[in-house]
Protein backbone atom coordinates (compact mmCIF):
# COMPACT_ATOMS: atom_id res chain seq x y z
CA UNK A 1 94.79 127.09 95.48
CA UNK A 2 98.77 127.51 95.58
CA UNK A 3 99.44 124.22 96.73
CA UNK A 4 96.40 122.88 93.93
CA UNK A 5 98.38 125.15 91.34
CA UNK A 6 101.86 123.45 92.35
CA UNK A 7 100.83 120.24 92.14
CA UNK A 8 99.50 120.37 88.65
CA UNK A 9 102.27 122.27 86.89
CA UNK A 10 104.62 119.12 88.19
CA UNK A 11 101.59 116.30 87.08
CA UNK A 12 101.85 118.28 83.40
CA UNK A 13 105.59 118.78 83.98
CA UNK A 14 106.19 115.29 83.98
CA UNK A 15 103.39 114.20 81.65
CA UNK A 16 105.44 116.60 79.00
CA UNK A 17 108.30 114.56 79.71
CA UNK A 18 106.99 111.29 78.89
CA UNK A 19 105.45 112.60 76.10
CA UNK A 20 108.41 113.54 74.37
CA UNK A 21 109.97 110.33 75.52
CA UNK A 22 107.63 107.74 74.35
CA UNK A 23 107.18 109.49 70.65
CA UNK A 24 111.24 110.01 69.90
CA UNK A 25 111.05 107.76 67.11
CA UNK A 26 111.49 109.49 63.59
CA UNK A 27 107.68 108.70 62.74
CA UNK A 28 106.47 110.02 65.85
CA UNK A 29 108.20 113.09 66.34
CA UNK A 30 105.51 114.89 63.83
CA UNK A 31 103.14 114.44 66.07
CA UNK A 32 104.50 114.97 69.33
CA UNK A 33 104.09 119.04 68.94
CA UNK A 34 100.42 118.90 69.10
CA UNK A 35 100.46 115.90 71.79
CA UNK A 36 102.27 118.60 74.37
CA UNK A 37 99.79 121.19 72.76
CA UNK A 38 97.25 118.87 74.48
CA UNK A 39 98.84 118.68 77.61
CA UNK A 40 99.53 122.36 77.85
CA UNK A 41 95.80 123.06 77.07
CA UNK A 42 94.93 120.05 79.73
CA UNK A 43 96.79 122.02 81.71
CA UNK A 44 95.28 125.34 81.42
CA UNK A 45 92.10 123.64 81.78
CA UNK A 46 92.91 122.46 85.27
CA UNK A 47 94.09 125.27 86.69
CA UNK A 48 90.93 127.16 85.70
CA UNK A 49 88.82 124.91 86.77
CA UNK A 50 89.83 125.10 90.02
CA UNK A 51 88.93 128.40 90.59
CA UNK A 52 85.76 127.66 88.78
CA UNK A 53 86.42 130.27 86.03
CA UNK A 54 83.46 130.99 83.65
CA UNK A 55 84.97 132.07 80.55
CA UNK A 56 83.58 132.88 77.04
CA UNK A 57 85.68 133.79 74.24
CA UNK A 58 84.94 136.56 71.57
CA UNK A 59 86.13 137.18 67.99
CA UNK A 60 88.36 133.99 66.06
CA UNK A 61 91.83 133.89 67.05
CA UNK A 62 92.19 131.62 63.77
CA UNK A 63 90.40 134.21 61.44
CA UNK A 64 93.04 136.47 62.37
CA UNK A 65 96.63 134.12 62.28
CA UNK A 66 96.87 134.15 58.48
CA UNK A 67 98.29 130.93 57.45
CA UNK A 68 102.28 131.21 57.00
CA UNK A 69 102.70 134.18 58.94
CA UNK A 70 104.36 134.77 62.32
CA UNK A 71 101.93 134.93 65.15
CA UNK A 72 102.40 136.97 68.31
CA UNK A 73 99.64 137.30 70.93
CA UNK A 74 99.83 139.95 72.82
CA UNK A 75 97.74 140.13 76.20
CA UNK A 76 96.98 142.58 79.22
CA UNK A 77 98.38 140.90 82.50
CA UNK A 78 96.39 140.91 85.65
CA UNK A 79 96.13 137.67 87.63
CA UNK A 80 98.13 134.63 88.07
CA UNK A 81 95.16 132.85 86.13
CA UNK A 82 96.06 134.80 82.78
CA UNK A 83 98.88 132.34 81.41
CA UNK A 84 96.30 128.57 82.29
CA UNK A 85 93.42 130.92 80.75
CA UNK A 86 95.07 131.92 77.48
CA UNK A 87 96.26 128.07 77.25
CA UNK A 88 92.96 127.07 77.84
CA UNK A 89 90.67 129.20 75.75
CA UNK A 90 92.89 129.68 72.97
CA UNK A 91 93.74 127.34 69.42
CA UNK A 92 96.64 126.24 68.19
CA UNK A 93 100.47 125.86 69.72
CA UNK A 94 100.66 128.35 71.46
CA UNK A 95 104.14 129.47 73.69
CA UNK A 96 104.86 131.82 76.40
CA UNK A 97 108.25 134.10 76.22
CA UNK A 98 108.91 132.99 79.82
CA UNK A 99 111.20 134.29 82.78
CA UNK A 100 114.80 133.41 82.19
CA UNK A 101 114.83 132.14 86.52
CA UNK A 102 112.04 129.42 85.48
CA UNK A 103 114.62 127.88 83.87
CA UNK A 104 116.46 127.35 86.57
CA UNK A 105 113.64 125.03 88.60
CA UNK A 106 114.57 121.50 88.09
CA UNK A 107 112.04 119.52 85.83
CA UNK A 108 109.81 122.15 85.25
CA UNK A 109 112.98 123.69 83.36
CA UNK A 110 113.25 121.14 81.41
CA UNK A 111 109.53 120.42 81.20
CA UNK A 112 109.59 124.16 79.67
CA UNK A 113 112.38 123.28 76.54
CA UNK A 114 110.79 120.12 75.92
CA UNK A 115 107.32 122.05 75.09
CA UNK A 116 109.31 124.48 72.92
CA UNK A 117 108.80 127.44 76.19
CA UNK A 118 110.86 130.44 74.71
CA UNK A 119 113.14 132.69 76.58
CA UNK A 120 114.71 135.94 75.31
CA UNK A 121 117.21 137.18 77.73
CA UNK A 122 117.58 141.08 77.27
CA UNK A 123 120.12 141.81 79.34
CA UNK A 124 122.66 139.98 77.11
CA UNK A 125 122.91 141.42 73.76
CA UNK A 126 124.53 138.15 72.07
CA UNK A 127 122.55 135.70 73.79
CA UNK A 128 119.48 137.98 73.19
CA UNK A 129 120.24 138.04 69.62
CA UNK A 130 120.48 133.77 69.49
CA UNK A 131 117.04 133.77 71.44
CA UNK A 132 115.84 136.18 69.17
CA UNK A 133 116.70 133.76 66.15
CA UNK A 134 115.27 130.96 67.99
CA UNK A 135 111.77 132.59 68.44
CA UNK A 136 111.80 133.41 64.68
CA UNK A 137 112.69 129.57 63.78
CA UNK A 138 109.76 128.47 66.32
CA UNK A 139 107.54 131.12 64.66
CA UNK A 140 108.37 129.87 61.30
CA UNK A 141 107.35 126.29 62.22
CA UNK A 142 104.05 126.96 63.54
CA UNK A 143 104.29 128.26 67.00
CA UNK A 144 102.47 130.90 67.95
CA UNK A 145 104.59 133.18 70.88
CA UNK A 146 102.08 134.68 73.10
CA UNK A 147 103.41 138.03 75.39
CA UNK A 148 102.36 140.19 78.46
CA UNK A 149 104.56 143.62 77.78
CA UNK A 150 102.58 145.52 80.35
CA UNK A 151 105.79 143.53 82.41
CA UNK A 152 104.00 143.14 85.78
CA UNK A 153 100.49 142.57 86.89
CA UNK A 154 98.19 144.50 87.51
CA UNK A 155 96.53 144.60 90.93
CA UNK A 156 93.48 146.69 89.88
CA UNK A 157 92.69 145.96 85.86
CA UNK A 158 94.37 149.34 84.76
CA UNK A 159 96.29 148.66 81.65
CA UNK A 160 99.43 149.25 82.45
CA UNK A 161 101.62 151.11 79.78
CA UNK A 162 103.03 148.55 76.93
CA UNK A 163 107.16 147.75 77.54
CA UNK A 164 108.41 147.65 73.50
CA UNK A 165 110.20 143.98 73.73
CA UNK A 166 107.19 142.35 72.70
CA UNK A 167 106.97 145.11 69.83
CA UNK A 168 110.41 144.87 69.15
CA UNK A 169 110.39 140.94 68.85
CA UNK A 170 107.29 141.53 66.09
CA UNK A 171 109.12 144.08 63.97
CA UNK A 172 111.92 142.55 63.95
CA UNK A 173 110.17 139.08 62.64
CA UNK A 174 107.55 140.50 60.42
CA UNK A 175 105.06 139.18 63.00
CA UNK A 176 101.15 139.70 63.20
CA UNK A 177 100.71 140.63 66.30
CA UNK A 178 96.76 139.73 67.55
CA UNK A 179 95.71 141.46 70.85
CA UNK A 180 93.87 139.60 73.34
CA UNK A 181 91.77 141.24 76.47
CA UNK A 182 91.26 139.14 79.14
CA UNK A 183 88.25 141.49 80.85
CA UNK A 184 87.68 140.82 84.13
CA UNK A 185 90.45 138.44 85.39
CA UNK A 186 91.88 141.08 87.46
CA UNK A 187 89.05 139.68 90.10
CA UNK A 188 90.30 136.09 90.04
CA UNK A 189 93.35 136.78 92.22
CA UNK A 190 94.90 140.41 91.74
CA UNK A 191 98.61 140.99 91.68
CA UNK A 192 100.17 140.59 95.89
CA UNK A 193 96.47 139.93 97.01
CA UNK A 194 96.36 136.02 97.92
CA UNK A 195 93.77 137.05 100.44
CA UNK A 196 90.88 138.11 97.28
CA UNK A 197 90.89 134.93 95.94
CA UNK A 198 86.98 134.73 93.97
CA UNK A 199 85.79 131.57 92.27
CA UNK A 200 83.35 131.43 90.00
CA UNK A 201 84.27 134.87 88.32
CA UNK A 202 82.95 135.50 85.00
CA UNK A 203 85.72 136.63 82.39
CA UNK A 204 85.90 137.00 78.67
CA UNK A 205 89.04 136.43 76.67
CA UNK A 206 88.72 139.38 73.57
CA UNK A 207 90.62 138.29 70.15
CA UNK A 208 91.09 141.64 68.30
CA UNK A 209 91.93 142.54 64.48
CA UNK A 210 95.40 141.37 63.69
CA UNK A 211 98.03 144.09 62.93
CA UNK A 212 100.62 143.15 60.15
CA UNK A 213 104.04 144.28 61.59
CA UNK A 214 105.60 144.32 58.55
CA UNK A 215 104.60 147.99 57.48
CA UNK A 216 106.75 148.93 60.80
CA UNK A 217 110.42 149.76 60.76
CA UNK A 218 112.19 149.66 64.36
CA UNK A 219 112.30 153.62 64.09
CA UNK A 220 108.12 153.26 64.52
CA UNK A 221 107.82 151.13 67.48
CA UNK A 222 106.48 153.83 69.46
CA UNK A 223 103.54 154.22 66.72
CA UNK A 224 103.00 150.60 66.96
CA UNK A 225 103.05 150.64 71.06
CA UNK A 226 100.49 153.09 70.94
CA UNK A 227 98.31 151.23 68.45
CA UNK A 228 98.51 147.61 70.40
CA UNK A 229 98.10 149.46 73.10
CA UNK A 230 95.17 151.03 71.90
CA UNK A 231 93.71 148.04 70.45
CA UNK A 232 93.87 146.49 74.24
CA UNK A 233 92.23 149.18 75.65
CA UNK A 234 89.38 149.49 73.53
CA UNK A 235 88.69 145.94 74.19
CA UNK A 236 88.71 146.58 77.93
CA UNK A 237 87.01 149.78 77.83
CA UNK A 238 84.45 149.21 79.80
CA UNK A 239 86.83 147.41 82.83
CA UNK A 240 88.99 150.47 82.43
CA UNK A 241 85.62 152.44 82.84
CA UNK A 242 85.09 150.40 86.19
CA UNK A 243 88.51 150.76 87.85
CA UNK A 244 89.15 154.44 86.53
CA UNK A 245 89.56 156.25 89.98
């Protein structure tokens, strides 16, 4: 499933490439957003049918992005299959707030810029602050930034505790931020366990109530933690129930 996985990020690496290339004409470049769109969510799609995922979504991720505003999904993380899942299940043009070393794999790094794949590098306060205006420009223009602050996997399906950059990123842009529970993924392929591989695993993907981040100041991120957090867990209640030791 590795080698399957490898060989279809380069196939969509390189079909994002010519994509871009054959629409850079001033007439096509309007359209060639939602063309990559449809190669990221072709891409999703093969990935999860591989593993012969059975998923069903619940609630309207559209119902929830109210037209205009900043969008930030923010989902639990536990399985490799989370990212292809959320691109496959899930409307709209949507963009992961990726690892800075991705970048530094040839084509798929550029693959990544060309399909508008953010970066926010923390580390670096200036840089952090020109990624941070980027992600608000992208925002503005339509895309919606999707986020896994738990900041690792989990290997079991306990929801880890929330890391605040995905918080921080929302306050600071006046985002919505709209949970998503991906319930049961954990049994795909858990975190360091290449061995547990199971196909044909049933999962849901969970669209919550939108929370308008605009009523927070940066001195109530903690409050705001606890409610996405909360939000997540109430969603996955019963997988928390399961795995609760």
């Amino acid at each position: 499933m590795i080698l399957v996985s490898i060989a279809a990020t380069g196939k969509y690496s390189l079909l994002t490439l010519t994509t871009a290339l054959f629409n850079r004409s001033e007439s096509a470049q309007k359209n060639v957003r939602s063309k990559i769109d449809h190669v990221i969510h072709r891409w999703g799609n093969s990935l999860t049918r591989a593993v012969r995922l059975q998923w069903t979504v619940e609630g309207d991720l559209e119902a929830e992005a109210e037209p205009g505003r900043r969008v930030i999904i923010v989902a639990n993380h536990s399985s490799a299959y989370d990212i292809p899942l959320v691109f496959a299940a899930l409307p709209g043009s949507i963009r992961m707030i990726s690892k800075k070393e991705l970048f530094k794999i040839p084509i798929l790094s550029r693959a990544m810029r060309t399909a508008e794949i953010l970066s926010v590098d923390r580390q670096n306060r200036q840089q952090a602050i020109k990624d941070l205006a980027v992600a608000k420009e992208k925002m503005e223009n339509g895309i919606r930034i999707c986020m896994f602050p738990e900041g690792t996997r989990s290997s079991d399906g306990v929801l880890h505790p929330l890391k605040k950059g995905a918080i921080r990123l929302a306050i600071d842009t006046n985002a919505l931020i709209i949970p998503v529970a991906i319930e049961d993924i954990y049994k795909v392929l858990p975190n360091k366990k290449w061995l547990q591989m199971r196909l044909n695993q049933k999962v849901t993907v969970k669209v919550g109530k939108a929370i308008d981040c605009s009523e927070f100041e940066v001195a109530d991120r903690n409050q705001l933690t606890e409610l996405v957090y909360n939000s997540l867990y109430s969603m996955l209640r019963q997988q928390q129930d399961e795995v609760a030791p």
